[in-house]
Protein backbone atom coordinates (compact mmCIF):
# COMPACT_ATOMS: atom_id res chain seq x y z
CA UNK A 1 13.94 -45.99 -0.21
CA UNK A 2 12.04 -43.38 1.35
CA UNK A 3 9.00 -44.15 3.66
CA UNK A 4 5.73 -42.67 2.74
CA UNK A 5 3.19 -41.99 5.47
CA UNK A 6 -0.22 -40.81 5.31
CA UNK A 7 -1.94 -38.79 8.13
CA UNK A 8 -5.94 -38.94 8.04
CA UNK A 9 -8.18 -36.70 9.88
CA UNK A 10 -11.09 -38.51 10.96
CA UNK A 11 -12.80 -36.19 13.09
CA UNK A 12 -11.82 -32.37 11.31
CA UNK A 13 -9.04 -30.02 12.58
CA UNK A 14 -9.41 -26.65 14.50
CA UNK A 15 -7.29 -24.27 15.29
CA UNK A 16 -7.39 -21.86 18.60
CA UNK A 17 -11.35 -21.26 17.51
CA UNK A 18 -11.24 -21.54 13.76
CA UNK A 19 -12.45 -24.51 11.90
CA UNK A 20 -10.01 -25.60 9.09
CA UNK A 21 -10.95 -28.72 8.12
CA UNK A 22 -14.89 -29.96 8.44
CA UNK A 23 -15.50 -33.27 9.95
CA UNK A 24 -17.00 -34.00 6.58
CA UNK A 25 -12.68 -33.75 5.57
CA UNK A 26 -13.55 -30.46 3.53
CA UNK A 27 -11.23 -27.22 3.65
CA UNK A 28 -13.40 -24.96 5.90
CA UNK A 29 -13.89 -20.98 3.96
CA UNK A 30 -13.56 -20.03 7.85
CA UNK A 31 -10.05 -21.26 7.06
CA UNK A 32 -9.40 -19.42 3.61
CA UNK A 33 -10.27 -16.39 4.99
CA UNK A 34 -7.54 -16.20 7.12
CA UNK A 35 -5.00 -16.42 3.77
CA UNK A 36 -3.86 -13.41 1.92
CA UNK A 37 -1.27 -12.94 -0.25
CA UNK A 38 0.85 -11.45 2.77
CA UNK A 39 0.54 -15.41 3.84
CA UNK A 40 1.71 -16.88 0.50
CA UNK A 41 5.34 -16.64 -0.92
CA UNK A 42 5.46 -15.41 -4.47
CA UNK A 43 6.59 -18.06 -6.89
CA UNK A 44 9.89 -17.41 -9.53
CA UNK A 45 7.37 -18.49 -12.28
CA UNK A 46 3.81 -17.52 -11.24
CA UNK A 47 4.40 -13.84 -10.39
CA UNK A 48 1.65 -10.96 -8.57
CA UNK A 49 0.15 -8.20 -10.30
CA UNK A 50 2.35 -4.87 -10.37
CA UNK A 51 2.54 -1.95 -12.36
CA UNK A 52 6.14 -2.11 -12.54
CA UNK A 53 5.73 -6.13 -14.00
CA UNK A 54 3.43 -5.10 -15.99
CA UNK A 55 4.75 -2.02 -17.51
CA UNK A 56 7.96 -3.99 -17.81
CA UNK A 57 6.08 -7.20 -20.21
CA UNK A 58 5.16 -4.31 -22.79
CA UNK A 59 7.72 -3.53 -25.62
CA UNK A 60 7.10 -1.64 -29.02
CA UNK A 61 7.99 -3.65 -32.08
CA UNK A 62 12.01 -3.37 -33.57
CA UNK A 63 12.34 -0.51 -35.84
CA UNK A 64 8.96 1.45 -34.13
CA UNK A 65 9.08 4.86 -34.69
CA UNK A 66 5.09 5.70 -34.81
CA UNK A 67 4.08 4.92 -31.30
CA UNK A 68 6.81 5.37 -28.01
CA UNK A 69 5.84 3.57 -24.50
CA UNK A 70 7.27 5.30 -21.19
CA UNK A 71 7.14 2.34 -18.88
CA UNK A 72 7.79 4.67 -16.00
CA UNK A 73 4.13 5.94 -16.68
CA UNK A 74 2.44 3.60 -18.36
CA UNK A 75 1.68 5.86 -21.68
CA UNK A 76 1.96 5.31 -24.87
CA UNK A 77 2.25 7.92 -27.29
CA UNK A 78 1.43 8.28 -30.37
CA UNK A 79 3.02 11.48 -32.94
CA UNK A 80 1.24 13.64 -35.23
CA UNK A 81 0.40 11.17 -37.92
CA UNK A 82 -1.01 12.28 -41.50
CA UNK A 83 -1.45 15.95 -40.66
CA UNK A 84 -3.80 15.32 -37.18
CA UNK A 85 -2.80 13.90 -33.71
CA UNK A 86 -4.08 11.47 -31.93
């Protein structure tokens, strides 16, 4: 059976000059500030923003013949429909 352990900071937690945890036990925002998503590993489920993600996500209906999507570009397109275009 595994042991757990539990580590308590009494007195807060700084690191070179920066405050990370308050003496009070609270997350400093001196601390968040730091963190970017450059710092933070992209999960397999929660994904960042793209164009490419995004673009990829859209799809026309089966069968669609009234409106075409170029994912490259992002546009959709819609044909001459009932004698005017759109």
């Amino acid at each position: 059976m595994a042991t757990q352990n539990t580590f308590v900071i009494e007195y807060g937690l700084t690191v070179g000059t920066t405050e990370v945890i308050s003496s009070a036990g609270k997350l400093a925002s001196s601390a968040l500030s730091l963190l970017d998503t450059d710092n933070l590993t992209e999960g397999s489920t929660n994904r960042y923003f793209s164009n490419t993600l995004a673009r990829g996500a859209i799809s026309l209906a089966s069968g669609e013949s009234n409106l075409s999507y170029n994912s490259t570009s992002g546009e959709f397109s819609l044909p001459q429909v009932d004698g005017g275009t759109f």
